[in-house]
Protein backbone atom coordinates (compact mmCIF):
# COMPACT_ATOMS: atom_id res chain seq x y z
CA UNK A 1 0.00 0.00 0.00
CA UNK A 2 1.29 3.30 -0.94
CA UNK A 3 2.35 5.51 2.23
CA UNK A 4 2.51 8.89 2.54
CA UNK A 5 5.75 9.59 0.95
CA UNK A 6 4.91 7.43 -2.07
CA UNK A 7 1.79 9.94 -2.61
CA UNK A 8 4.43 12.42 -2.23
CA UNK A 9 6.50 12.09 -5.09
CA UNK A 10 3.34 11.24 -7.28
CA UNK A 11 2.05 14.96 -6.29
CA UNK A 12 5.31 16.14 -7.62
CA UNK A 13 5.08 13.78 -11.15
CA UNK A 14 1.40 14.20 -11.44
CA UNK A 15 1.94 17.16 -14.09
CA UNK A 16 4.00 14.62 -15.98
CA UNK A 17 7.31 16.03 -16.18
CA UNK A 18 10.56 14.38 -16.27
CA UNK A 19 12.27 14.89 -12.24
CA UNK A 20 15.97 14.69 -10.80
CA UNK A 21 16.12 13.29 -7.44
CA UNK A 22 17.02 16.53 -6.66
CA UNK A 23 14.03 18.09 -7.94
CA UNK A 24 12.02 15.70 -5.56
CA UNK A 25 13.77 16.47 -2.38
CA UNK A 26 13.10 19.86 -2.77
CA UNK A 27 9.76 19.62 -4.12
CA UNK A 28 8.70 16.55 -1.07
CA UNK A 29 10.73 17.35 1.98
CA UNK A 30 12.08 14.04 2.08
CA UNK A 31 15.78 13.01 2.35
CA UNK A 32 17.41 11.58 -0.42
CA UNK A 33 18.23 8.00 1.19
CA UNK A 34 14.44 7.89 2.22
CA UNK A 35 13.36 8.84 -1.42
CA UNK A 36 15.82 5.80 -2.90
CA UNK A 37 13.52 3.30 -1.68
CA UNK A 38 10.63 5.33 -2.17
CA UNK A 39 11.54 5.55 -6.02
CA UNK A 40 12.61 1.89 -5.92
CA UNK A 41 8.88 0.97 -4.65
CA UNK A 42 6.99 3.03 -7.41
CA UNK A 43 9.48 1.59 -10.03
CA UNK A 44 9.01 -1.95 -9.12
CA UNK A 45 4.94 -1.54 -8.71
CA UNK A 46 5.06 -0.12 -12.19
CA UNK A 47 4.06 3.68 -11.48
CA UNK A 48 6.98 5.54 -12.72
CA UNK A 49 9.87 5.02 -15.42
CA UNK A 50 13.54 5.60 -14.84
CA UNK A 51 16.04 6.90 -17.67
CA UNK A 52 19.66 8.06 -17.17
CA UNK A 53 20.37 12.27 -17.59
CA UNK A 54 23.95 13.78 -17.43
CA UNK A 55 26.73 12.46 -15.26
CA UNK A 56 24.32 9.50 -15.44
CA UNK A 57 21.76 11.07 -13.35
CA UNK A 58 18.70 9.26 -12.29
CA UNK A 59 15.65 10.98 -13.62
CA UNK A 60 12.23 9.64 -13.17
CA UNK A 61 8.55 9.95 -14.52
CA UNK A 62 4.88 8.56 -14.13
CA UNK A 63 3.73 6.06 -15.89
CA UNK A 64 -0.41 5.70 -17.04
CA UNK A 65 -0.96 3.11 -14.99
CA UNK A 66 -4.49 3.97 -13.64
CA UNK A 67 -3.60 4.23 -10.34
CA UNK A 68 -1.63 7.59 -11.33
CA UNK A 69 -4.59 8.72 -13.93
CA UNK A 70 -7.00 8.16 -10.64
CA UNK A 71 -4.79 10.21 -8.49
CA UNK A 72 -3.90 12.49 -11.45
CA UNK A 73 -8.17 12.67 -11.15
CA UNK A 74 -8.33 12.93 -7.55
CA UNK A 75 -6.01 15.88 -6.81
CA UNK A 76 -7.14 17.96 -10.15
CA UNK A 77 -10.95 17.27 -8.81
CA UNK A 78 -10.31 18.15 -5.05
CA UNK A 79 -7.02 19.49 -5.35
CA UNK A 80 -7.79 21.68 -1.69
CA UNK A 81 -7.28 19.09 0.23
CA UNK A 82 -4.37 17.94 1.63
CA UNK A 83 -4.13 14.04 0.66
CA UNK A 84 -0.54 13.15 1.28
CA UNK A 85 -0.91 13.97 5.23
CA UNK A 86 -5.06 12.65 4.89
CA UNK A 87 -4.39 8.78 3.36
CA UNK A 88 -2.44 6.70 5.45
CA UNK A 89 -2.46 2.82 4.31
CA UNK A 90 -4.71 2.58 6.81
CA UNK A 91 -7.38 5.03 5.89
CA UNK A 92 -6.85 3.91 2.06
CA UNK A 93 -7.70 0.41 2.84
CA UNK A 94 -11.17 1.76 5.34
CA UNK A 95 -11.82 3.78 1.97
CA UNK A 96 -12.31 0.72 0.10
CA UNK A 97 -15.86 0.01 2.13
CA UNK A 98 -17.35 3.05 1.70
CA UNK A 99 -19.05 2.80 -1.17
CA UNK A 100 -22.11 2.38 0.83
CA UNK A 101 -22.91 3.16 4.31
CA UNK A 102 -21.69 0.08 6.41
CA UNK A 103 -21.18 -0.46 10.56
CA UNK A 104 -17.67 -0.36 11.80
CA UNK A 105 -17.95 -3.73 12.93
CA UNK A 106 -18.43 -5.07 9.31
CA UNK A 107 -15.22 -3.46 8.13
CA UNK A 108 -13.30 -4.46 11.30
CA UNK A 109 -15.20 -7.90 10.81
CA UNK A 110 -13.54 -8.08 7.28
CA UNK A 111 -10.09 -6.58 7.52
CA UNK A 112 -9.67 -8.60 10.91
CA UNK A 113 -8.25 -5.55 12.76
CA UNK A 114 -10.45 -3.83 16.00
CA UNK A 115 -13.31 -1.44 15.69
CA UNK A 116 -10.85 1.20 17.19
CA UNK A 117 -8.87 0.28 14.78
CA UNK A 118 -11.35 1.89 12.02
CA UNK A 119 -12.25 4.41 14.00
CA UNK A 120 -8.54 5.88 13.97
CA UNK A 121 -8.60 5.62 10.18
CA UNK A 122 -11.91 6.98 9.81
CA UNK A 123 -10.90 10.05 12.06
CA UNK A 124 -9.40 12.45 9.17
CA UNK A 125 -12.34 11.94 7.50
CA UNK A 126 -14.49 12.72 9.94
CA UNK A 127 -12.81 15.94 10.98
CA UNK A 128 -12.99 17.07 7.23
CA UNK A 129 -16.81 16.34 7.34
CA UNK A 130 -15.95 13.70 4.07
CA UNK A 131 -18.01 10.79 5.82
CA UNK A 132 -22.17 10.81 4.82
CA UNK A 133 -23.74 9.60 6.84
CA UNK A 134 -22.26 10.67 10.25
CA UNK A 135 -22.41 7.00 12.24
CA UNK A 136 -24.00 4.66 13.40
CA UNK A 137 -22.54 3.70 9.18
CA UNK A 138 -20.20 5.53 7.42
CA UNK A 139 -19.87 6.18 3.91
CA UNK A 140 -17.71 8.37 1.70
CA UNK A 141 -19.60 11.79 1.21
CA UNK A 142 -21.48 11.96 -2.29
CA UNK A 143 -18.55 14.52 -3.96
CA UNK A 144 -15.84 12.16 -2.75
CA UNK A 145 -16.52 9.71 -6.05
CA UNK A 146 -12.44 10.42 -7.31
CA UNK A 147 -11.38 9.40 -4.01
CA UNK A 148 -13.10 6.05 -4.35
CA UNK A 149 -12.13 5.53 -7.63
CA UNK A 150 -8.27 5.95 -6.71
CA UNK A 151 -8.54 3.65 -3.73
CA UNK A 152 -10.60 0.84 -5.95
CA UNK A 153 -7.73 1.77 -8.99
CA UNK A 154 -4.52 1.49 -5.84
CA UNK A 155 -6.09 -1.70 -4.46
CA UNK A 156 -7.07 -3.75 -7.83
CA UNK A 157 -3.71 -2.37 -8.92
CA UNK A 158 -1.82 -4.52 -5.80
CA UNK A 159 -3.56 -7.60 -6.26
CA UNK A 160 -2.74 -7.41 -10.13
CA UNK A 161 1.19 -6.96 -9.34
CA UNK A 162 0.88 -9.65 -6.83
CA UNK A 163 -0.82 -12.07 -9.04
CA UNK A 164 1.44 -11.17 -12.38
CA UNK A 165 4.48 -11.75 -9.93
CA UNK A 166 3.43 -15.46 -10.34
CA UNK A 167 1.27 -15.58 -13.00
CA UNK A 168 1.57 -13.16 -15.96
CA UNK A 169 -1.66 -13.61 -17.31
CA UNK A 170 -3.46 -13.03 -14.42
CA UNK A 171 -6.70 -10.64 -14.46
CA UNK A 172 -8.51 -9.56 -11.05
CA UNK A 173 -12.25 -10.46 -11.49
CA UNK A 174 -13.01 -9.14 -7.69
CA UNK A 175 -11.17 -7.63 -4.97
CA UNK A 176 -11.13 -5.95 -1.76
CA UNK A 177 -8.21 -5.42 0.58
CA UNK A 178 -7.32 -8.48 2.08
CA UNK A 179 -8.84 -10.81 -0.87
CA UNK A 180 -8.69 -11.21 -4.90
CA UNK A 181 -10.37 -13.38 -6.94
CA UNK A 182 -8.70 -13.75 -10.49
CA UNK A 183 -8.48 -15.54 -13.92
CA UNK A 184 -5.35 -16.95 -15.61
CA UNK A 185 -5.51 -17.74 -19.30
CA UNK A 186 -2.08 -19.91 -19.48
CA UNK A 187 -1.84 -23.71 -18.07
CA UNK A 188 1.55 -22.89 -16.63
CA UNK A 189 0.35 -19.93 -14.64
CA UNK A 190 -2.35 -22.10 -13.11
CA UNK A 191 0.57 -24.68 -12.39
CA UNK A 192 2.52 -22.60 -10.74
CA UNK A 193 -0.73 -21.00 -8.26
CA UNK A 194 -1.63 -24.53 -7.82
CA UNK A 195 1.55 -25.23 -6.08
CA UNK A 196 1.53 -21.53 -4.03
CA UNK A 197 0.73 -21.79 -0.05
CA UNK A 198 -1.60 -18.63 -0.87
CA UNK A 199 -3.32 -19.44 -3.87
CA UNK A 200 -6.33 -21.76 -3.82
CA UNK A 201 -8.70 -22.84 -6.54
CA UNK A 202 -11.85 -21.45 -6.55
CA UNK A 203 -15.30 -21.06 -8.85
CA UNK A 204 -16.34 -24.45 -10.56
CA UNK A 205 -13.20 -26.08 -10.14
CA UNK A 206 -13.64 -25.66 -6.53
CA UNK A 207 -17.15 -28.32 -6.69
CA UNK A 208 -15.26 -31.40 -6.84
CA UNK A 209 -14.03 -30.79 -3.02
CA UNK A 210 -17.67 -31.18 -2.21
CA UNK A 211 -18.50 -34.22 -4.84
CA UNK A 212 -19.54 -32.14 -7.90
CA UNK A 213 -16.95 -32.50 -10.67
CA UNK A 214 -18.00 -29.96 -13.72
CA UNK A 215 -15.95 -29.65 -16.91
CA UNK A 216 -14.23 -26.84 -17.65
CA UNK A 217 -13.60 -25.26 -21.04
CA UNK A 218 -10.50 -23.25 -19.84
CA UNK A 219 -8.25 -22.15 -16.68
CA UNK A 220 -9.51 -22.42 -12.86
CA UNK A 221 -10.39 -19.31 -10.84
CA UNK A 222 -7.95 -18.89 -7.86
CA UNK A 223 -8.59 -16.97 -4.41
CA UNK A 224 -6.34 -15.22 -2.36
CA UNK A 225 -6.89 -14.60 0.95
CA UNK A 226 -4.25 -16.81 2.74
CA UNK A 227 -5.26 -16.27 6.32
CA UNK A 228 -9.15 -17.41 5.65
CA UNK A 229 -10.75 -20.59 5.23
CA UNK A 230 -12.59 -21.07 1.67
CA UNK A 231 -16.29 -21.98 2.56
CA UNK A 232 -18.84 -22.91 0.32
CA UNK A 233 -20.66 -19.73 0.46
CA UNK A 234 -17.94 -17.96 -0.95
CA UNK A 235 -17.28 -20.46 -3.79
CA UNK A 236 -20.58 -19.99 -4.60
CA UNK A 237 -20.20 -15.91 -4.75
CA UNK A 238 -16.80 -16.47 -6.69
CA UNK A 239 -18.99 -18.60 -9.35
CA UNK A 240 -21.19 -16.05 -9.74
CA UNK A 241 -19.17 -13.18 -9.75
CA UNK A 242 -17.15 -15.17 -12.74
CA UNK A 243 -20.05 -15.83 -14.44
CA UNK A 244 -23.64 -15.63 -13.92
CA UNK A 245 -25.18 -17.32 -17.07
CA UNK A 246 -27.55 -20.54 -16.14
CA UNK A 247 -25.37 -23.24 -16.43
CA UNK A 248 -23.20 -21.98 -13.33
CA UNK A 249 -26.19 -20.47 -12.10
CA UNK A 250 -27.63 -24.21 -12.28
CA UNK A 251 -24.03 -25.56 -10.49
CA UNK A 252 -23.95 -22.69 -7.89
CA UNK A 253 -27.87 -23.50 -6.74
CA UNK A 254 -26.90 -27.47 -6.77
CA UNK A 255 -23.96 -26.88 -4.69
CA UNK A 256 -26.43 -24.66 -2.08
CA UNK A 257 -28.30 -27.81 -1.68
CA UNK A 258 -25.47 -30.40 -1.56
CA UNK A 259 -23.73 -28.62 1.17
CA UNK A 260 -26.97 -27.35 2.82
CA UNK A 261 -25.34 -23.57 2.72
CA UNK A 262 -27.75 -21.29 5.50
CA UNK A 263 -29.57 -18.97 3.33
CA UNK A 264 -28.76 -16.14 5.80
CA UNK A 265 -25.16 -16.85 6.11
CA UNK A 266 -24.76 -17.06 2.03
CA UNK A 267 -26.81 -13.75 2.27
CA UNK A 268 -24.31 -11.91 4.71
CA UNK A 269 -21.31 -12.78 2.11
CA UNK A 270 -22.78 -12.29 -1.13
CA UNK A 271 -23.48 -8.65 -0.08
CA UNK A 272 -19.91 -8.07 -0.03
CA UNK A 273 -19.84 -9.02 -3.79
CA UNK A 274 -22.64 -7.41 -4.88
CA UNK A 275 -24.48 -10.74 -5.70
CA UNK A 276 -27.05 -11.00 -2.92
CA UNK A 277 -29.94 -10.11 -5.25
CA UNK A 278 -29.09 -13.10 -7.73
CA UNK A 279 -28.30 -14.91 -4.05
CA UNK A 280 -31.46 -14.15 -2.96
CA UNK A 281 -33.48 -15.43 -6.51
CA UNK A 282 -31.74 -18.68 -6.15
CA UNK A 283 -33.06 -19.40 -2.82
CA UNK A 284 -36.46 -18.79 -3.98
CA UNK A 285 -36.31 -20.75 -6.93
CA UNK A 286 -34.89 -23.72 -4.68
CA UNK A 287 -38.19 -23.05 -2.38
CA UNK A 288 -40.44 -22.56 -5.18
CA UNK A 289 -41.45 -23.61 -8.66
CA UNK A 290 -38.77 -22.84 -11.11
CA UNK A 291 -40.83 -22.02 -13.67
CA UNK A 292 -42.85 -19.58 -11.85
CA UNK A 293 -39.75 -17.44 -10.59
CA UNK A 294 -38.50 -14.45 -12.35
CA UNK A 295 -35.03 -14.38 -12.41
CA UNK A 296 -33.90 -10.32 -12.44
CA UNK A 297 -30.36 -10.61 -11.64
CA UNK A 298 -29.54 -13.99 -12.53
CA UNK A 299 -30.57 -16.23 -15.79
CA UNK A 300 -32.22 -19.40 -13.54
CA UNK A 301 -32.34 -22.70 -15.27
CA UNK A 302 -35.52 -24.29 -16.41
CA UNK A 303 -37.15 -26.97 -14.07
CA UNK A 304 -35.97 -29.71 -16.89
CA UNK A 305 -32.67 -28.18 -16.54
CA UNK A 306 -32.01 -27.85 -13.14
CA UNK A 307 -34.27 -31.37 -12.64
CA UNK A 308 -31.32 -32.88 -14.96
CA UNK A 309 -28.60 -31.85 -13.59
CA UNK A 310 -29.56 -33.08 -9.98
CA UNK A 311 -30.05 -36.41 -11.21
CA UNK A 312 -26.57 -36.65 -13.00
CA UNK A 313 -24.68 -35.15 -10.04
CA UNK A 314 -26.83 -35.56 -7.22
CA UNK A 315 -28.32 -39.10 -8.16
CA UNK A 316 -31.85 -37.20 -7.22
């Protein structure tokens, strides 16, 4: 995550012109030994480019990665405030949640850090007035859109580098802080996440763990999020969020009824994907008569479909 001197140098590149490391120490306040690593970091995650001047002097630039077009955005946007002293790590990753108004529990619940925790990162915000509403949830005021869009372009931007460190054809599908959910299109890439202690297989692939083997046209989804548990519930959102056509539709509802997943609990997670609509259509097709459930969000299968497909992986 990018700390404050990081956002530092990219206020000085933002314009787009070609710096010394000279140029930066006078333009960031920060000591040239500190700004060697600091350059060192941007280089390596991609956000500036390096050339050579006179007396082989090291002269840097930003890239267009979107993470410096979304801060490029942010600063030209809301360029009074102060964001290099404002967005800490911490307060960047809090960002991420407030899309929508949510509880501080919630986001202490899903970064697994305390509620005071949140409340420290939150506090900048709230003595700027940014946060709408004021508590008991939080949410990024409605004029504060380019400051979500840099934290969503910083985070998705991580995953990606740490993903493409493994697998080069890695794409992020979902993310939040702690988590990614991605595609690979090359068989060695999924070789090689196969074999990595923080990569596990996810989406259809993942069915065969609980007796439902599917075929697959093409490369497995992977999950990161080496600290948690993969449930059920969330291969279920991952196969949705992949793809929500009928056929996985069809998989994702059989896979609810093979492993008995509590509609309430599959409920809580999909929210965090933004699939608890479809989540929610599934569970009354399951309860009800296919054929006489409208499917908004999600294509449901027929009753001869979804009948079908029980009785070749179910043996129902």
């Amino acid at each position: 995550m990018l700390a404050r001197a990081h956002l530092a140098v990219l206020d000085t590149l933002s314009s787009g012109y070609e710096a010394t490391l000279d140029d930066l120490v006078a333009g960031t306040a920060y000591s040239r030994t500190h700004l060697y690593r600091v350059l060192d970091d941007l280089l390596t995650a991609g956000l500036l480019t390096e050339s050579r001047g006179h007396h082989n002097q090291r002269r840097v630039r930003v890239t267009d990665d979107p993470v410096v077009e979304a801060y490029r955005q942010l600063t030209s946007k809301l360029g009074h405030v102060e964001w290099i002293n404002l967005l800490s790590p911490a307060t960047i990753r809090i960002c991420w949640y407030l899309d929508e108004p949510r509880r501080v529990a919630a986001i202490a619940d899903r970064l697994d850090i305390s509620r005071q925790a949140v409340h420290n990162a939150l506090s900048p915000l709230k003595n700027r007035a940014m946060l709408s509403p004021a508590g008991p949830e939080y949410a990024l005021a409605d004029d504060l859109h380019p400051l979500l869009e840099f934290v969503q372009a910083l985070v998705t931007h991580e995953h990606r580098k740490r993903a493409r460190h493994l697998a080069p054809s890695a794409t992020v599908e979902w993310c939040d802080p702690k988590r990614a959910l991605i595609r690979v299109s090359e068989p060695e890439d999924t070789d090689i996440l196969r074999s990595s202690d923080d990569w596990q297989v996810s989406g259809l692939a993942r069915f065969q763990a609980f007796g439902l083997r599917f075929y697959l046209s093409g490369e497995p989804a992977f999950w990161y999020a080496p600290t948690e548990e993969l449930t059920p519930a969330e291969v279920v959102c991952h196969t949705l969020v992949l793809d929500s056509d009928s056929r996985r539709v069809s998989y994702a509802m059989l896979l609810i009824e093979t492993a008995e997943i509590d509609e309430g609990v599959l409920t809580d997670i999909a929210d965090w994907y933004g699939v608890a609509a479809g989540v929610s259509e599934m569970y009354q097709a399951l309860r009800e008569d296919l054929e006489q459930t409208d499917g908004h969000t999600v294509r449901l299968p027929s009753e001869a479909e979804y009948s079908a497909l029980k009785a070749q992986y179910a043996g129902t």
